[in-house]
Each structure stands twice: as structure tokens, then as C-alpha cells.
Protein backbone atom coordinates (compact mmCIF):
# COMPACT_ATOMS: atom_id res chain seq x y z
CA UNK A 1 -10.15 5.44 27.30
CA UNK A 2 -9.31 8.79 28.92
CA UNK A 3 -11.83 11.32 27.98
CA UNK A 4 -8.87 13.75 26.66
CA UNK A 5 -8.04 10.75 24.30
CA UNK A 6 -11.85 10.98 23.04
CA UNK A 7 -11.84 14.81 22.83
CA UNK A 8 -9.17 15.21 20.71
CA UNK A 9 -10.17 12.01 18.40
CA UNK A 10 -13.49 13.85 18.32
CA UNK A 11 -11.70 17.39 17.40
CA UNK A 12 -9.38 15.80 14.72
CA UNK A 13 -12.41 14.11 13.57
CA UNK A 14 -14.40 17.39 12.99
CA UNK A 15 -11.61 18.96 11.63
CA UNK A 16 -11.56 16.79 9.00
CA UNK A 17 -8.30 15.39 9.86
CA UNK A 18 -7.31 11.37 9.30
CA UNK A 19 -8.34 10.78 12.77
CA UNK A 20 -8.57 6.64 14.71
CA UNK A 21 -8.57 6.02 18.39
CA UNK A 22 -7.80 2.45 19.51
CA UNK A 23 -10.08 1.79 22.20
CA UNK A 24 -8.61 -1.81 23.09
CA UNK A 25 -6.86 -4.42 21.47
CA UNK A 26 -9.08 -5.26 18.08
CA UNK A 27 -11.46 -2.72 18.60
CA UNK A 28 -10.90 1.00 17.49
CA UNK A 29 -12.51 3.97 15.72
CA UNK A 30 -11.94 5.78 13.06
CA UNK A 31 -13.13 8.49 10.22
CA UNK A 32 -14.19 6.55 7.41
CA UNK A 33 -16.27 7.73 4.42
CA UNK A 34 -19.20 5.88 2.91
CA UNK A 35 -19.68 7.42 -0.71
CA UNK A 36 -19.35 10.94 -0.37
CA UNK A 37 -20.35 10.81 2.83
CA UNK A 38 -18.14 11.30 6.26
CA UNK A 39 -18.59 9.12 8.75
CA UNK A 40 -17.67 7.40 11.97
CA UNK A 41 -16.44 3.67 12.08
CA UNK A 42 -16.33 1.26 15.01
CA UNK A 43 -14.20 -1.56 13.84
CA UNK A 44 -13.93 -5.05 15.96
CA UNK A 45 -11.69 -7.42 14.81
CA UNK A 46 -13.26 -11.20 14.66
CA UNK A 47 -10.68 -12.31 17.52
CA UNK A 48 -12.58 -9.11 20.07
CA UNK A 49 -15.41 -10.34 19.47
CA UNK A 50 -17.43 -12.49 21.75
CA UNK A 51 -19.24 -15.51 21.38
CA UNK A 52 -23.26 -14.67 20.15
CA UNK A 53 -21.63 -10.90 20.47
CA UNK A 54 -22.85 -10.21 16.56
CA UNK A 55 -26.10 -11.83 16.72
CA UNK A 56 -26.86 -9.78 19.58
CA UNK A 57 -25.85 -6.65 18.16
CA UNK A 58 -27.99 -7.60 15.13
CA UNK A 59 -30.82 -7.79 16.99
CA UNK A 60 -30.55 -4.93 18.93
CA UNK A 61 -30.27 -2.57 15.74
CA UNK A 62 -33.78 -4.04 14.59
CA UNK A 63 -35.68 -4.68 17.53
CA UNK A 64 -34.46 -0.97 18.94
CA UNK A 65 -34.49 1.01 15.65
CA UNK A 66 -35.21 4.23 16.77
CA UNK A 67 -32.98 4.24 19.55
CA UNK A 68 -30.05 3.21 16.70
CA UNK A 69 -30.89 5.06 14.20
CA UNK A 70 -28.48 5.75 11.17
CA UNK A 71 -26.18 2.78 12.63
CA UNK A 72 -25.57 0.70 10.11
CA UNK A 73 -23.47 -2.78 10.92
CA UNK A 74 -21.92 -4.87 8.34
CA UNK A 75 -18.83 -6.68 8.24
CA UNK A 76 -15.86 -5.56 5.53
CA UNK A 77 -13.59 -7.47 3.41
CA UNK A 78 -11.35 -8.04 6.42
CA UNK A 79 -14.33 -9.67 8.05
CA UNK A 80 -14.05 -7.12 10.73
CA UNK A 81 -17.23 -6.22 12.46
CA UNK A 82 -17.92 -2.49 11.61
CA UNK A 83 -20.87 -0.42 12.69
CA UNK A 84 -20.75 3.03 10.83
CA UNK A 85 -22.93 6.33 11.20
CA UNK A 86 -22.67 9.76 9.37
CA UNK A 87 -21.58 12.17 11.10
CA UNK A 88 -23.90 14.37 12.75
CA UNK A 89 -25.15 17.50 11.12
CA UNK A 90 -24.09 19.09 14.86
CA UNK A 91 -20.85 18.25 16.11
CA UNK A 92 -22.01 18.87 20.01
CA UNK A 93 -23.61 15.30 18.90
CA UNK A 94 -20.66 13.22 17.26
CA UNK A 95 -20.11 12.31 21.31
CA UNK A 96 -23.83 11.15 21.71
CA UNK A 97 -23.18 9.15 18.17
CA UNK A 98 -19.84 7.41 19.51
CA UNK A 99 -21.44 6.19 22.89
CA UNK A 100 -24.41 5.52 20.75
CA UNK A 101 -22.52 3.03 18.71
CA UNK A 102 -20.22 1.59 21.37
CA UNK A 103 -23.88 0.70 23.18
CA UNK A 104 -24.70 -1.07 19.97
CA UNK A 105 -21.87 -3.17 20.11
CA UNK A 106 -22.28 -4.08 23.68
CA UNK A 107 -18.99 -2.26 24.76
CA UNK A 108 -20.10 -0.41 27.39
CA UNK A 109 -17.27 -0.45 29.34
CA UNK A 110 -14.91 1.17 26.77
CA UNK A 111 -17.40 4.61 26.73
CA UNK A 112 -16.46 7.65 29.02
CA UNK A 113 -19.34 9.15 30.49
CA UNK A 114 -18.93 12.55 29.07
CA UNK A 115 -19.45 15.93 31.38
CA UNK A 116 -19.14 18.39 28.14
């Protein structure tokens, strides 16, 4: 994903504007509210995901807590994997919480190593 991509998803996202970025094919992010609360949604369709990909991802959330932290994973009606966080109280962090979450769910390789 090309970091101006991210930037403005991350501006339209602060903004409160409807805001999604598809990151690959299955897997993309979007604002999504929990409650009354805004938040950030990484959805993975069942067909992205890979084999022992959830279990692992579970088990990274508990056995690292701290380090994911107000991630919380479940999987919707769709039976799409989605990991969700609030949005930060500081929006110089909502790119720390995106790469946070794509670490979670082992995608690694669709972050951009952010110079802002």
C-alpha cells in the first residue's frame, strides 16, 4: 500500500469521514463504530486467511497483551475475521494503532514503515 494511500485513509478517518482502504484482495480497513464509540476495523475475509492464521492471532492477543492492547478480534456475521481498536485519543497515534493491528494479524507485509 503506498504510504499516500494510508495518509489520506488516515486523514479521512480523523475527519470523521466514511473512510476504507483495501489493502489486498479480502483484507481491508475501515472506520467502524462499536457503540458510541469510533473505531478502526481490519477486516479479512475467510478465503485471505491462512491456514492456523486465526489461532495464531488468538494467541498472540493473550500471550502479548500489553503489547495489543485495546485490540479486540472477533469474527462478524459475515464470518469475516475483524480485529477492531478505538481510535486513539491522539491522532499522531491512529498510524502506530494500524501497524499495531496489521502485526496482530500477521500481515506484516501489507504495513508501510511510516517516516511521519
Amino acid at each position: 500500500m503506498p504510504d499516500d494511500q494510508r495518509q489520506a485513509f488516515l486523514e479521512r478517518l480523523v475527519s470523521g469521514t466514511a473512510a476504507h482502504l483495501p489493502l489486498a484482495p479480502g483484507i481491508q480497513v475501515r472506520a467502524e463504530r462499536a457503540g458510541n464509540r469510533p473505531g478502526l476495523a481490519l477486516h479479512v475475509a475467510r478465503e485471505a486467511l491462512q491456514a492456523g492464521q486465526l489461532q495464531r492471532i488468538l494467541e498472540r492477543r493473550f500471550e502479548q497483551a500489553l503489547a495489543f492492547d485495546g485490540c479486540f478480534v472477533y469474527l462478524d456475521a459475515q464470518d469475516m475475521l475483524v480485529i477492531w481498536h478505538a481510535l486513539p485519543a491522539s491522532n499522531s497515534t491512529l498510524d502506530r494503532t494500524l501497524s499495531q493491528m496489521l502485526s496482530l494479524a500477521l500481515l506484516h507485509a501489507l504495513d508501510v514503515v511510516s517516516n511521519h
